[in-house]
Protein backbone atom coordinates (compact mmCIF):
# COMPACT_ATOMS: atom_id res chain seq x y z
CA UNK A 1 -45.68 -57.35 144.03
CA UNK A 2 -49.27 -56.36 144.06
CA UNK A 3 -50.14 -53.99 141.59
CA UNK A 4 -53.19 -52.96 143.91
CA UNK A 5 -51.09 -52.27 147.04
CA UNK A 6 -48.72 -50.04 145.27
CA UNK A 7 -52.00 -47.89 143.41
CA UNK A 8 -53.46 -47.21 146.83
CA UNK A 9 -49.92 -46.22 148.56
CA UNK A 10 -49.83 -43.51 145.73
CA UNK A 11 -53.29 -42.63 146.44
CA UNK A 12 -53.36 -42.30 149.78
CA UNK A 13 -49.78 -40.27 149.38
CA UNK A 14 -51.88 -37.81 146.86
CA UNK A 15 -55.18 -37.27 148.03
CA UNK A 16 -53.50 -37.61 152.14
CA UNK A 17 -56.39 -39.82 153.25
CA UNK A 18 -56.78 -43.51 153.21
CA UNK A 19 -60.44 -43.11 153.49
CA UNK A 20 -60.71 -40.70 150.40
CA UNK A 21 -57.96 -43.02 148.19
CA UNK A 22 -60.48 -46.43 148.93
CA UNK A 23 -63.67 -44.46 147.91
CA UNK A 24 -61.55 -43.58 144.89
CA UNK A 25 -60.54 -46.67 144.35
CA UNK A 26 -63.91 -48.63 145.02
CA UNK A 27 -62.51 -50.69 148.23
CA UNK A 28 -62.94 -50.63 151.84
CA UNK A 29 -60.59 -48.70 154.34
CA UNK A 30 -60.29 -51.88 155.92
CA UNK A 31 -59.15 -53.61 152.82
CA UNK A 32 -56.57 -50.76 151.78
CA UNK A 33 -55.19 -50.79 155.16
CA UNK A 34 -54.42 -54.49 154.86
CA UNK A 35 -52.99 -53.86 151.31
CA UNK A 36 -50.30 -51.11 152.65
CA UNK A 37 -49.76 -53.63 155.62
CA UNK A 38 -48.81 -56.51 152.64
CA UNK A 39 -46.81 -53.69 150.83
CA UNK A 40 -44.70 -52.98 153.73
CA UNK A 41 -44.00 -56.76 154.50
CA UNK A 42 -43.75 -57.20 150.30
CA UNK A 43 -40.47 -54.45 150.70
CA UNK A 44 -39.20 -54.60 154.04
CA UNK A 45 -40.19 -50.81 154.89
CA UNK A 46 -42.32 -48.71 157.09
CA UNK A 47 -44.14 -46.39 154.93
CA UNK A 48 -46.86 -45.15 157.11
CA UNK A 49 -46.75 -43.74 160.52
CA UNK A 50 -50.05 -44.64 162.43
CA UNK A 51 -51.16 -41.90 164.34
CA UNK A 52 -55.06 -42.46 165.61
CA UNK A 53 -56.82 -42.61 162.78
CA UNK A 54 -54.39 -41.28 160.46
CA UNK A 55 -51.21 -42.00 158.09
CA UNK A 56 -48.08 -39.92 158.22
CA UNK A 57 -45.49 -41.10 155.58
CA UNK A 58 -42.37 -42.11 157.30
CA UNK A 59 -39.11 -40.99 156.27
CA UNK A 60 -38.88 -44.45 154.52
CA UNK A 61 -41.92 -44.27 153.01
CA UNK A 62 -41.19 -40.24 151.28
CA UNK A 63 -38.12 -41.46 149.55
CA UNK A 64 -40.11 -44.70 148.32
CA UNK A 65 -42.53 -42.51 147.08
CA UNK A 66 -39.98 -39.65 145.72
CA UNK A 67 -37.56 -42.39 143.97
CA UNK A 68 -40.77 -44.58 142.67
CA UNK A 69 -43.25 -42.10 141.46
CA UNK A 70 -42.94 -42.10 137.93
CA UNK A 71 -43.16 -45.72 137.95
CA UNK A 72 -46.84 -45.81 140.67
CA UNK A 73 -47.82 -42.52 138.12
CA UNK A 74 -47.46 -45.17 135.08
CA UNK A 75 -49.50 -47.67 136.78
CA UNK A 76 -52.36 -45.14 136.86
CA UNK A 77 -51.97 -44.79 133.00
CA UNK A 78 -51.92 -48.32 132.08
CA UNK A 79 -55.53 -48.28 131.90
CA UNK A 80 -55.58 -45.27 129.52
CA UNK A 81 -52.32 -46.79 127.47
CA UNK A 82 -54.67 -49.97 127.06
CA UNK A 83 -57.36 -47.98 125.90
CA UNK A 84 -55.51 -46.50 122.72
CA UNK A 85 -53.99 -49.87 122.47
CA UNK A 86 -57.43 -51.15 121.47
CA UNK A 87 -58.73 -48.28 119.98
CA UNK A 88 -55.64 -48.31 117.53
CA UNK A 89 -56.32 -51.90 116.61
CA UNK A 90 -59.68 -51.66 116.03
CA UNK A 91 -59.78 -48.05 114.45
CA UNK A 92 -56.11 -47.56 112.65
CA UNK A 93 -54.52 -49.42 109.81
CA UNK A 94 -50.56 -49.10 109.47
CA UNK A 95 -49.73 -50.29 106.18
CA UNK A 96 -46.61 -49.76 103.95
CA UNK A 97 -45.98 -50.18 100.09
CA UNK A 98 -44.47 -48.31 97.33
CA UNK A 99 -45.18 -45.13 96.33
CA UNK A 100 -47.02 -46.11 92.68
CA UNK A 101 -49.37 -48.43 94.92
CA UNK A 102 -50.08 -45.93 97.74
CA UNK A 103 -51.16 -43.27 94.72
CA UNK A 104 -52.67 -46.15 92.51
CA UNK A 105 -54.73 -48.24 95.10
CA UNK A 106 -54.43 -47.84 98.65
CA UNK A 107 -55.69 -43.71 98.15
CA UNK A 108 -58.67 -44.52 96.38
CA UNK A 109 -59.52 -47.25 98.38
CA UNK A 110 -59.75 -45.12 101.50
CA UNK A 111 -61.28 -42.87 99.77
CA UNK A 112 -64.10 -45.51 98.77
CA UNK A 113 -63.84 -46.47 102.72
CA UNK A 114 -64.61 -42.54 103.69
CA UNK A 115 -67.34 -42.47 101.11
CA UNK A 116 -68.79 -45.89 102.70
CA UNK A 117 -69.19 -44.31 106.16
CA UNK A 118 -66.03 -46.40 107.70
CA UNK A 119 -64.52 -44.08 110.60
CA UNK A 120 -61.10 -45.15 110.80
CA UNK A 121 -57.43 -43.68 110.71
CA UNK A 122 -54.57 -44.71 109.00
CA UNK A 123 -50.63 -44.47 108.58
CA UNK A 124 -49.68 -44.88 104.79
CA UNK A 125 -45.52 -46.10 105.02
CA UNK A 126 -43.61 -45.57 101.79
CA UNK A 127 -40.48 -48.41 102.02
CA UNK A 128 -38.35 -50.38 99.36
CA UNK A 129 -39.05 -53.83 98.74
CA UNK A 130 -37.07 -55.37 101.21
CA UNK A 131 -38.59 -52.66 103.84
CA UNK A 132 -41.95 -53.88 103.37
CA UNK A 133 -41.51 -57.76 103.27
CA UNK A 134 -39.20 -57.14 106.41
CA UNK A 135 -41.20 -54.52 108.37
CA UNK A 136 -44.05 -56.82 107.91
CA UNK A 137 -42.81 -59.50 109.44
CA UNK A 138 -41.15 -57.65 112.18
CA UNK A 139 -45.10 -56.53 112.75
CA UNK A 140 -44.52 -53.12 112.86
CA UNK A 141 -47.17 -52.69 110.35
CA UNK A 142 -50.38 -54.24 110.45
CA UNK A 143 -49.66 -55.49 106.59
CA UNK A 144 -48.42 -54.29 102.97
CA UNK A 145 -49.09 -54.38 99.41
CA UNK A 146 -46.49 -54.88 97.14
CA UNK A 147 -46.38 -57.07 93.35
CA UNK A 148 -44.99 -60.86 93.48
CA UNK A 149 -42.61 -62.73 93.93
CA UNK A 150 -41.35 -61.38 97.28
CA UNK A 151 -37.82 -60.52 97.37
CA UNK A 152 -37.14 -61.76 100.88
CA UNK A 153 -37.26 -65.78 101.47
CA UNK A 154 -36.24 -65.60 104.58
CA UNK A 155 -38.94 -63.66 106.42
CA UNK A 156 -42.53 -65.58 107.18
CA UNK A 157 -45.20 -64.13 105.57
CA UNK A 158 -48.93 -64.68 104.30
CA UNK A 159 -48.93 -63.55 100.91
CA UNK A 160 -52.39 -63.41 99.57
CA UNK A 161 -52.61 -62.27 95.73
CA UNK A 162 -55.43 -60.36 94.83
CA UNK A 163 -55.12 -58.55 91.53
CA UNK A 164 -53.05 -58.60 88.04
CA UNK A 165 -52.40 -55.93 86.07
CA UNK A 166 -51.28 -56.03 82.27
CA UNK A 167 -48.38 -54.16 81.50
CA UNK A 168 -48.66 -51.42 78.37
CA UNK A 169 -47.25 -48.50 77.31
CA UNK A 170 -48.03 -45.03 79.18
CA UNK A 171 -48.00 -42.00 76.75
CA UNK A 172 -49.60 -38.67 76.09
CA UNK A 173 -52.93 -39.24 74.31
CA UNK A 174 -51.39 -36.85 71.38
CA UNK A 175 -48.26 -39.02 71.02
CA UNK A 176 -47.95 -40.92 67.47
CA UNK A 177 -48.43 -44.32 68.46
CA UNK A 178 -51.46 -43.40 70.86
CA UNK A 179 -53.68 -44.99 68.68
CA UNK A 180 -52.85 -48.16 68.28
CA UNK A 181 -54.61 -50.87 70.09
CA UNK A 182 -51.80 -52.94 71.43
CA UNK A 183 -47.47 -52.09 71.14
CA UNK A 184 -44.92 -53.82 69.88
CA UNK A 185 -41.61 -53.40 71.44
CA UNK A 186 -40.24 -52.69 67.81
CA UNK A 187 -42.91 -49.41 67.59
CA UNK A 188 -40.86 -47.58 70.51
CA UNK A 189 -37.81 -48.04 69.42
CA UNK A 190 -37.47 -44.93 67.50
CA UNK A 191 -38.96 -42.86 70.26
CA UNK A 192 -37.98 -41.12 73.12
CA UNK A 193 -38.48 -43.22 76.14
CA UNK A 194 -38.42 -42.33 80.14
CA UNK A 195 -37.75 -44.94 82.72
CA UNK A 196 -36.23 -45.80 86.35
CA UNK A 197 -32.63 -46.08 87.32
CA UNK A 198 -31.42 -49.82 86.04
CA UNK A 199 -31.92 -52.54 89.22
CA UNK A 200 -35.31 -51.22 89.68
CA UNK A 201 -38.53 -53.42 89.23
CA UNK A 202 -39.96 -51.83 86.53
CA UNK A 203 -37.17 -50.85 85.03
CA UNK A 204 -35.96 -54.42 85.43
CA UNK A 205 -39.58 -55.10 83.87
CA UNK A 206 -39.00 -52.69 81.00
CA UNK A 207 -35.99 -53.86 79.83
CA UNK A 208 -37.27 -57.83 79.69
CA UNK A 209 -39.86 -56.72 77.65
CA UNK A 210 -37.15 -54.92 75.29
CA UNK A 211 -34.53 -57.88 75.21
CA UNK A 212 -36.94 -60.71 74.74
CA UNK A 213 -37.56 -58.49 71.24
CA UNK A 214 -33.68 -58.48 70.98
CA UNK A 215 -34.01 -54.60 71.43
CA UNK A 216 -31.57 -52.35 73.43
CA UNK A 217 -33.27 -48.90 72.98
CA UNK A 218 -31.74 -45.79 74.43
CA UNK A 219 -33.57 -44.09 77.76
CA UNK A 220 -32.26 -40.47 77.85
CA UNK A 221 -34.15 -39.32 80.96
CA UNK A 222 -34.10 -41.86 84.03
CA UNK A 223 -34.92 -41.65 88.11
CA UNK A 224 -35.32 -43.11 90.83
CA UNK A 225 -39.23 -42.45 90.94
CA UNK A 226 -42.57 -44.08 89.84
CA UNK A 227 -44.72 -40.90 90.26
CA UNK A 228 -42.16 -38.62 88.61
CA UNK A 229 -41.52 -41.37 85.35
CA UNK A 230 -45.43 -40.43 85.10
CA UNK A 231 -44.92 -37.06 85.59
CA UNK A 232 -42.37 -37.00 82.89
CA UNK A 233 -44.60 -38.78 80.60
CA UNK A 234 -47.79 -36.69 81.07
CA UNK A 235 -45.35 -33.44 80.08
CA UNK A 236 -44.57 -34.89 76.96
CA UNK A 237 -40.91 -36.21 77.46
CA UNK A 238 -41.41 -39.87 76.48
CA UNK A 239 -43.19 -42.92 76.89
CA UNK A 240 -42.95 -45.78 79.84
CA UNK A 241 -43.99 -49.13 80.27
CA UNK A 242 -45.90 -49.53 83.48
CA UNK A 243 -49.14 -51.28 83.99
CA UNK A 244 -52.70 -49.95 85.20
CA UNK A 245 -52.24 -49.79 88.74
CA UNK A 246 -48.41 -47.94 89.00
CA UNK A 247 -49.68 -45.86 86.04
CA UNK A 248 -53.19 -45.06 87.31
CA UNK A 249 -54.83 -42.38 85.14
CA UNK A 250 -56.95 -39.90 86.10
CA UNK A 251 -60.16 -39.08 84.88
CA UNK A 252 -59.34 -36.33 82.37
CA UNK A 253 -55.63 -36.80 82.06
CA UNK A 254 -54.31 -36.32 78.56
CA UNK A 255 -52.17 -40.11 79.11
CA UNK A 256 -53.94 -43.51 77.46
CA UNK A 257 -52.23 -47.02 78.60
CA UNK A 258 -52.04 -49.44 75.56
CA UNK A 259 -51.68 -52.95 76.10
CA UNK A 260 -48.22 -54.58 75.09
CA UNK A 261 -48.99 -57.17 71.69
CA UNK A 262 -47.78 -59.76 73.29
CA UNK A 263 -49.25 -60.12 77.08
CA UNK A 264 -47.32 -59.40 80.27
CA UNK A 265 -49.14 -59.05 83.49
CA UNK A 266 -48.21 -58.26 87.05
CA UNK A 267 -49.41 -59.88 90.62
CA UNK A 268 -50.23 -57.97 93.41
CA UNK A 269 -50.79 -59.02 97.13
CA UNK A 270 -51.24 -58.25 100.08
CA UNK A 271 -48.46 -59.27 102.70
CA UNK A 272 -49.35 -60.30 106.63
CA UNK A 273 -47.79 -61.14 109.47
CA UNK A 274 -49.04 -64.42 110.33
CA UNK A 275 -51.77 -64.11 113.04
CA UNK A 276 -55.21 -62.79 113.64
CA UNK A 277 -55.72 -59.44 111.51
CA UNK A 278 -58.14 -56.85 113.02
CA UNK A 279 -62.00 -56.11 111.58
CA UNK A 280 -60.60 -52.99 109.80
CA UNK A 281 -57.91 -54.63 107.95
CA UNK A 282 -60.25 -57.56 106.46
CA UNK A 283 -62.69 -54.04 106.02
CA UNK A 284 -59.65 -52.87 103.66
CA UNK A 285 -58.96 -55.27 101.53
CA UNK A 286 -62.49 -55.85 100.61
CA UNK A 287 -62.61 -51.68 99.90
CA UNK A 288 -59.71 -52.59 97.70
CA UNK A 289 -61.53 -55.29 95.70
CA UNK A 290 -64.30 -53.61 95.22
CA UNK A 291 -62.67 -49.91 93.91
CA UNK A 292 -61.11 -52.91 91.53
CA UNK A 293 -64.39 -54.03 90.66
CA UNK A 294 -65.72 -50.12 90.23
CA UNK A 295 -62.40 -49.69 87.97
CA UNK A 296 -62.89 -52.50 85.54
CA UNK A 297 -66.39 -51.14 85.30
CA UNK A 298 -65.79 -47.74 84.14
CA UNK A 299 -64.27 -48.32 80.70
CA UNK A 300 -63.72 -51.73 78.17
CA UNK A 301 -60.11 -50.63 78.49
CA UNK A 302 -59.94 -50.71 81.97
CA UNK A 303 -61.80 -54.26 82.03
CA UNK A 304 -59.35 -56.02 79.98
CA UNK A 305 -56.18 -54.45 81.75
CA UNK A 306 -57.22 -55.20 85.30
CA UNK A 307 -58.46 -58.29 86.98
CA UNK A 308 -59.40 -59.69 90.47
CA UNK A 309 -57.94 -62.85 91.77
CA UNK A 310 -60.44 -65.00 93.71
CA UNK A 311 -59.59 -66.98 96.27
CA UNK A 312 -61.70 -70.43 96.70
């Protein structure tokens, strides 16, 4: 059915002219009368009563109109609905990740973006693992960061590593093995340690790092929370191992990261739909690599826990 035929029928219904609905809609009278002639042979109907120079709606023609209008009133938005369409592609990112990564990365790298002069918005998703490998490929976000190896082999994905990240042990900077350059797993053993809820990924990674040593220390305070095993550290209840990015630290926190003795370090990537990725996206990432690049460069410490992945 022509789309055209249908936008003038409303039009003329409306504005009760067919000579004010083609000016409107940039055609001649001529040519919209021929349209609503096609329409009526397209459906079968009588929708206009031809009086002189004039259109009456026939009683056909009001109850097309009454039982039709919200779908002729979409038609007029379609051209508005494609409008945000692109303006959301080209100006909004929807990306989803953990919580630690969203805090540790993806915040400071919009802020970096802001500081840049990028105008853009954004929708920051917090999901489990298996949310954001499988929301991803479902495209209902235009792509995620989350550490390697992906959880999910049966979704299709582009999976483009970017950074690694040693792990070490977060504590206050007053706590008794603060200074020490690197950790064994033997130094915590004896104290008190916080950590997430076992089947967790860095609990999972926590507790490698404690049997490879043989070790089975006790954690008296668990949960189900990144942030808040940070928070719980930075009030003095225990030490965690985490690495540089889920244990970001503030300028002027009272919390040093030391390296574990023997190395451990964590990959993280970026996850995308396969497909074209807008300007903005591609605009990201690079923001990301270079707050990594503006980390590494702010202390030795930071340097030798953090670094880039380049792709050739």
């Amino acid at each position: 059915m022509n789309l055209r035929s249908l936008r003038i029928f409303r039009r003329i219904v409306t504005l009760g002219s067919l000579a004010q609905a083609s000016r409107e809609l940039n055609i001649s009278p001529s040519a919209a009368s021929r349209l609503i002639s096609l329409l009526e042979s397209e459906l079968g109907l009588v929708l206009f009563a031809r009086h002189k120079r004039r259109l009456e709606l026939t009683e056909e023609g009001d109850r097309f109109y009454r039982e039709t209008e919200h779908i002729l009133r979409g038609l007029d938005e379609m051209s508005a609905v494609s409008r945000d369409i692109r303006q959301q592609t080209n100006n909004r990112l929807r990306l989803v990740t953990a919580a630690p990564l969203a805090m540790g990365v993806i915040a400071p790298t919009l802020a970096l973006m802001r500081r840049k002069g990028m105008e853009f918005e954004c929708d920051i998703n917090v999901e489990t693992r298996f949310g954001i490998e499988s929301k991803v490929a479902a495209r209902a976000f235009n792509f995620g960061i989350i550490s390697v190896p992906l959880e999910n082999a049966i979704v299709e994905l582009t999976v483009e590593p970017f950074l690694e990240a040693r792990v070490g042990v977060l504590m206050r900077a007053d706590h008794p093995l603060a200074a020490r350059e690197s950790i064994e797993p033997e130094d915590l053993v004896n104290q008190p340690i916080v950590a997430l809820h076992k089947g967790q990924r860095w609990r999972d990674r926590m507790d490698e790092v404690f049997s490879g040593a043989g070790l089975a220390p006790p954690v008296p305070i668990e949960t189900t929370s990144t942030p808040v095993v940070t928070q719980l550290v930075r009030d003095g209840l225990g030490a965690t191992i985490v690495d540089r990015v889920c244990g970001r630290i503030l300028p002027g926190e009272p919390l040093v990261l030391r390296p574990l003795a023997h190395e451990r370090w964590v990959t993280y990537a970026t996850i995308h739909p396969r497909g074209p990725r807008p300007a903005l996206e591609r605009d990201f990432v690079q923001s990301m690599r270079d707050f990594v690049v503006a980390e590494r460069q702010s202390t030795p410490d930071i340097a030798d826990s953090l670094r880039l992945i380049t792709h050739t």
